[in-house]
Protein backbone atom coordinates (compact mmCIF):
# COMPACT_ATOMS: atom_id res chain seq x y z
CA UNK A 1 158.37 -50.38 64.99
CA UNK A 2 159.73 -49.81 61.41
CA UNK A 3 158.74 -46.45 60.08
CA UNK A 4 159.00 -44.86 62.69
CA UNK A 5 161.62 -41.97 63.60
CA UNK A 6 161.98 -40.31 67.09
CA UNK A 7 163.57 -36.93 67.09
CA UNK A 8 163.67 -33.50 68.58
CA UNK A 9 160.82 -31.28 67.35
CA UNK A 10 161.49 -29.12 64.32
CA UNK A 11 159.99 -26.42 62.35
CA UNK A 12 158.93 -28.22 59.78
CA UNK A 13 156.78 -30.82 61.97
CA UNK A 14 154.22 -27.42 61.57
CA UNK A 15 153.07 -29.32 58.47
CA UNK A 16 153.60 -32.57 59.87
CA UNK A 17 150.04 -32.44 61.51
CA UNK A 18 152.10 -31.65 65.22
CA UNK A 19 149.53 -29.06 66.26
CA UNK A 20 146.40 -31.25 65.42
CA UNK A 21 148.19 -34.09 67.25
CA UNK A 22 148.70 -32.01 70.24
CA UNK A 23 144.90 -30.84 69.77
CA UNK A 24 143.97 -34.35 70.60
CA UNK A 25 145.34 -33.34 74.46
CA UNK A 26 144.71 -30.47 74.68
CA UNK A 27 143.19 -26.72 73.61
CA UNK A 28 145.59 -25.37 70.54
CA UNK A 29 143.97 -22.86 69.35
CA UNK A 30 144.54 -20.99 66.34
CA UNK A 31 148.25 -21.16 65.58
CA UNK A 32 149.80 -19.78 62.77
CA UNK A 33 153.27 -20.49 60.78
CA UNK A 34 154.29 -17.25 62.29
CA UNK A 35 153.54 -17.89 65.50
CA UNK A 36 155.00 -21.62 65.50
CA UNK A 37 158.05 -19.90 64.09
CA UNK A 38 158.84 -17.50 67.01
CA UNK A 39 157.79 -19.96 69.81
CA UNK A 40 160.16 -22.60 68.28
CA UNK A 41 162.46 -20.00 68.44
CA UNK A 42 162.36 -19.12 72.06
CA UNK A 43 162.14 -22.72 72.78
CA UNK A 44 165.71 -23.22 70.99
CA UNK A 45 167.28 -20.79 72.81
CA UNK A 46 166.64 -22.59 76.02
CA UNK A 47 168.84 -24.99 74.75
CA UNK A 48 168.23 -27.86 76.65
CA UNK A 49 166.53 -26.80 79.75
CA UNK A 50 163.38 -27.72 77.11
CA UNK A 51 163.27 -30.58 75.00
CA UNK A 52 160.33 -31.95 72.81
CA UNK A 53 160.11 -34.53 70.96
CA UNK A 54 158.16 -36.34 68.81
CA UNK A 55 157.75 -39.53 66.76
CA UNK A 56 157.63 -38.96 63.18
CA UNK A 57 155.85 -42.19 61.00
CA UNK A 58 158.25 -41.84 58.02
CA UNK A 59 156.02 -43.10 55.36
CA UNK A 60 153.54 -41.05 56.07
CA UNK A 61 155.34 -38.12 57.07
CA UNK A 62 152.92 -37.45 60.05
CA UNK A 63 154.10 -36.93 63.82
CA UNK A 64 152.05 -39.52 65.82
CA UNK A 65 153.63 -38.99 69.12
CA UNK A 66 155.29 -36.19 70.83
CA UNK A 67 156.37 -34.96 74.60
CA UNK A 68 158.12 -32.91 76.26
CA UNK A 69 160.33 -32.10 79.57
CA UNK A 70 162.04 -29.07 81.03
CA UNK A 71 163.94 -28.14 83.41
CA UNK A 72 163.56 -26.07 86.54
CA UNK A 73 166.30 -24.87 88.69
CA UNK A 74 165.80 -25.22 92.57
CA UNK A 75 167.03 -24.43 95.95
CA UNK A 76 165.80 -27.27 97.58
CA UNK A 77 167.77 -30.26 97.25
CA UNK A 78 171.22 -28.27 97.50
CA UNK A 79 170.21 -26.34 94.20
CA UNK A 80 168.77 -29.10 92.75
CA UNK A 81 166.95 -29.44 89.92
CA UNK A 82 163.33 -31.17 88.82
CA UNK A 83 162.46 -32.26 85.67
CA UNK A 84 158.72 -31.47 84.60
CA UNK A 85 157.26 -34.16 82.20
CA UNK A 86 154.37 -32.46 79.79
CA UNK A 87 152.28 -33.03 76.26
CA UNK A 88 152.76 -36.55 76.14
CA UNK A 89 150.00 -37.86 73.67
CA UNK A 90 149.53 -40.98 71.11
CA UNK A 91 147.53 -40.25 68.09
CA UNK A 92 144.44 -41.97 68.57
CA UNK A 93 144.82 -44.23 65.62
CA UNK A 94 148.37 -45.58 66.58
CA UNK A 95 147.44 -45.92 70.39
CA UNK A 96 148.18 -49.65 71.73
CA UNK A 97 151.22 -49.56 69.74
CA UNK A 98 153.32 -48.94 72.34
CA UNK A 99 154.78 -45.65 70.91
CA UNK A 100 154.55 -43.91 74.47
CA UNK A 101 156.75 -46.88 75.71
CA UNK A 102 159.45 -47.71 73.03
CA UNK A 103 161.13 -46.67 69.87
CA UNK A 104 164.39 -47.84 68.43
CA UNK A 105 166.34 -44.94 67.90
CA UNK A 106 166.93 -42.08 70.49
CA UNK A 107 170.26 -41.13 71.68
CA UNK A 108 169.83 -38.24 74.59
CA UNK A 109 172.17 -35.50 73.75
CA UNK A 110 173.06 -35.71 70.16
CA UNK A 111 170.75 -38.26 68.82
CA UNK A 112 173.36 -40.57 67.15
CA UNK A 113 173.40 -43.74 69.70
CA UNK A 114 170.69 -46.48 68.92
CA UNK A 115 168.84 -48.00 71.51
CA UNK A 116 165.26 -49.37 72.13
CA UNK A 117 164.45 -46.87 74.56
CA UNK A 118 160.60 -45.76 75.97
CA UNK A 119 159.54 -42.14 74.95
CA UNK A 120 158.84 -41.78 78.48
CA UNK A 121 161.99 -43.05 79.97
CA UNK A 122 164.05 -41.22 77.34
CA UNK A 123 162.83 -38.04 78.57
CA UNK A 124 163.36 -39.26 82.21
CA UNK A 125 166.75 -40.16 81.39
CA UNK A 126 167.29 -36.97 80.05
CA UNK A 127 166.29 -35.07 82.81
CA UNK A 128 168.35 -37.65 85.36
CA UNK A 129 171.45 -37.21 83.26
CA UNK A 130 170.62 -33.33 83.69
CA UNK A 131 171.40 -34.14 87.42
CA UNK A 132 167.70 -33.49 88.25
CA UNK A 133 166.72 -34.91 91.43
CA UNK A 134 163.53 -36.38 90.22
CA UNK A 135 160.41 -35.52 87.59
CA UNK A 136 157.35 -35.25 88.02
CA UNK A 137 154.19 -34.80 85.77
CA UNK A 138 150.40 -34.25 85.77
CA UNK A 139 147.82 -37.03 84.29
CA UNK A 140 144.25 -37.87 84.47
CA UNK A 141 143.34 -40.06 86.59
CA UNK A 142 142.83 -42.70 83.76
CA UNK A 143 146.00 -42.44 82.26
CA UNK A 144 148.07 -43.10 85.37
CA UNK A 145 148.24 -47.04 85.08
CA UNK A 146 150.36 -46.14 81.49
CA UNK A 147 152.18 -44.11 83.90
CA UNK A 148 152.81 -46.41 86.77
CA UNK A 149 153.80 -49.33 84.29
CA UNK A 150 156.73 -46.71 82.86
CA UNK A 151 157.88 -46.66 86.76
CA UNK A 152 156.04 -43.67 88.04
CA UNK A 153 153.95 -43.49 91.15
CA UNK A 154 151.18 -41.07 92.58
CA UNK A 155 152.59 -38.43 95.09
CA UNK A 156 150.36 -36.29 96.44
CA UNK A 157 147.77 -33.87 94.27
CA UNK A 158 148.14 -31.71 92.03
CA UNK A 159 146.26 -28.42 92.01
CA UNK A 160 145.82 -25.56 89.04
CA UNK A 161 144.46 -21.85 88.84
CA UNK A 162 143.50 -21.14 85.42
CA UNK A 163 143.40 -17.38 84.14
């Protein structure tokens, strides 16, 4: 789609409406400049072992989409590694427009290729160029035909403790 620009996440996407988009998945709470600030920080000092991005809609300069993958380090697998898929949500007004799917410009390490490329497999591709051995993520149960169609399948179940 025209418009529409899909990047790494940066500071400025604070007043970009990222956290309200994020909101719309999950509980934000109250998140200040400062606090965006030093988490963006720690995040960029992971390098790549944590990547978000998001979809910016140029005109309006809103981010509509965003996700996110990292990176864990394993023994299993001959010290493997597994990518962990997380965040990924559609702003409820641009939903059916494919944006979790597709966008036209994403190249995975410096951004500078141009390809039609899903969010979701970009970030898969990332982590399978990162040698991981696969990647895996958590969904409800109604989102995982979007999930399936972008070449996932269910494995097991997932369990949480919340503190």
């Amino acid at each position: 789609m025209e418009g529409l620009e899909l990047r790494r996440l940066e500071r400025g996407d604070f007043d970009k409406g990222f956290l309200q988009l994020m909101q719309q998945l999950t509980v934000v709470g109250d998140v200040s400049r400062e606090m965006f600030d030093a988490k963006m920080q720690q995040l960029e000092k992971l390098g790549d072992y944590h990547r978000i991005v998001v979809i910016e809609d140029v005109k309006s300069g809103r981010v509509v989409a965003t996700g996110s993958i990292f990176i864990e380090h394993k023994f299993a697998r001959s010290c493997g590694k597994v990518g962990h898929l997380e965040d990924v949500v559609v702003d409820e007004r641009m939903r059916g427009c494919h944006l979790g799917q597709r966008y036209l410009y994403f190249a995975l390490s410096i951004f500078a290729q141009q390809s039609q490329r899903r969010v979701i497999e970009a970030l898969t591709s990332f982590a399978k160029d990162a040698g991981c051995y696969k990647v895996i993520l958590d969904c409800k149960p109604e989102n995982a035909a979007f999930y399936e169609k972008c070449g996932y399948s269910k494995k097991e179940i997932q369990m949480a403790k919340y503190f």
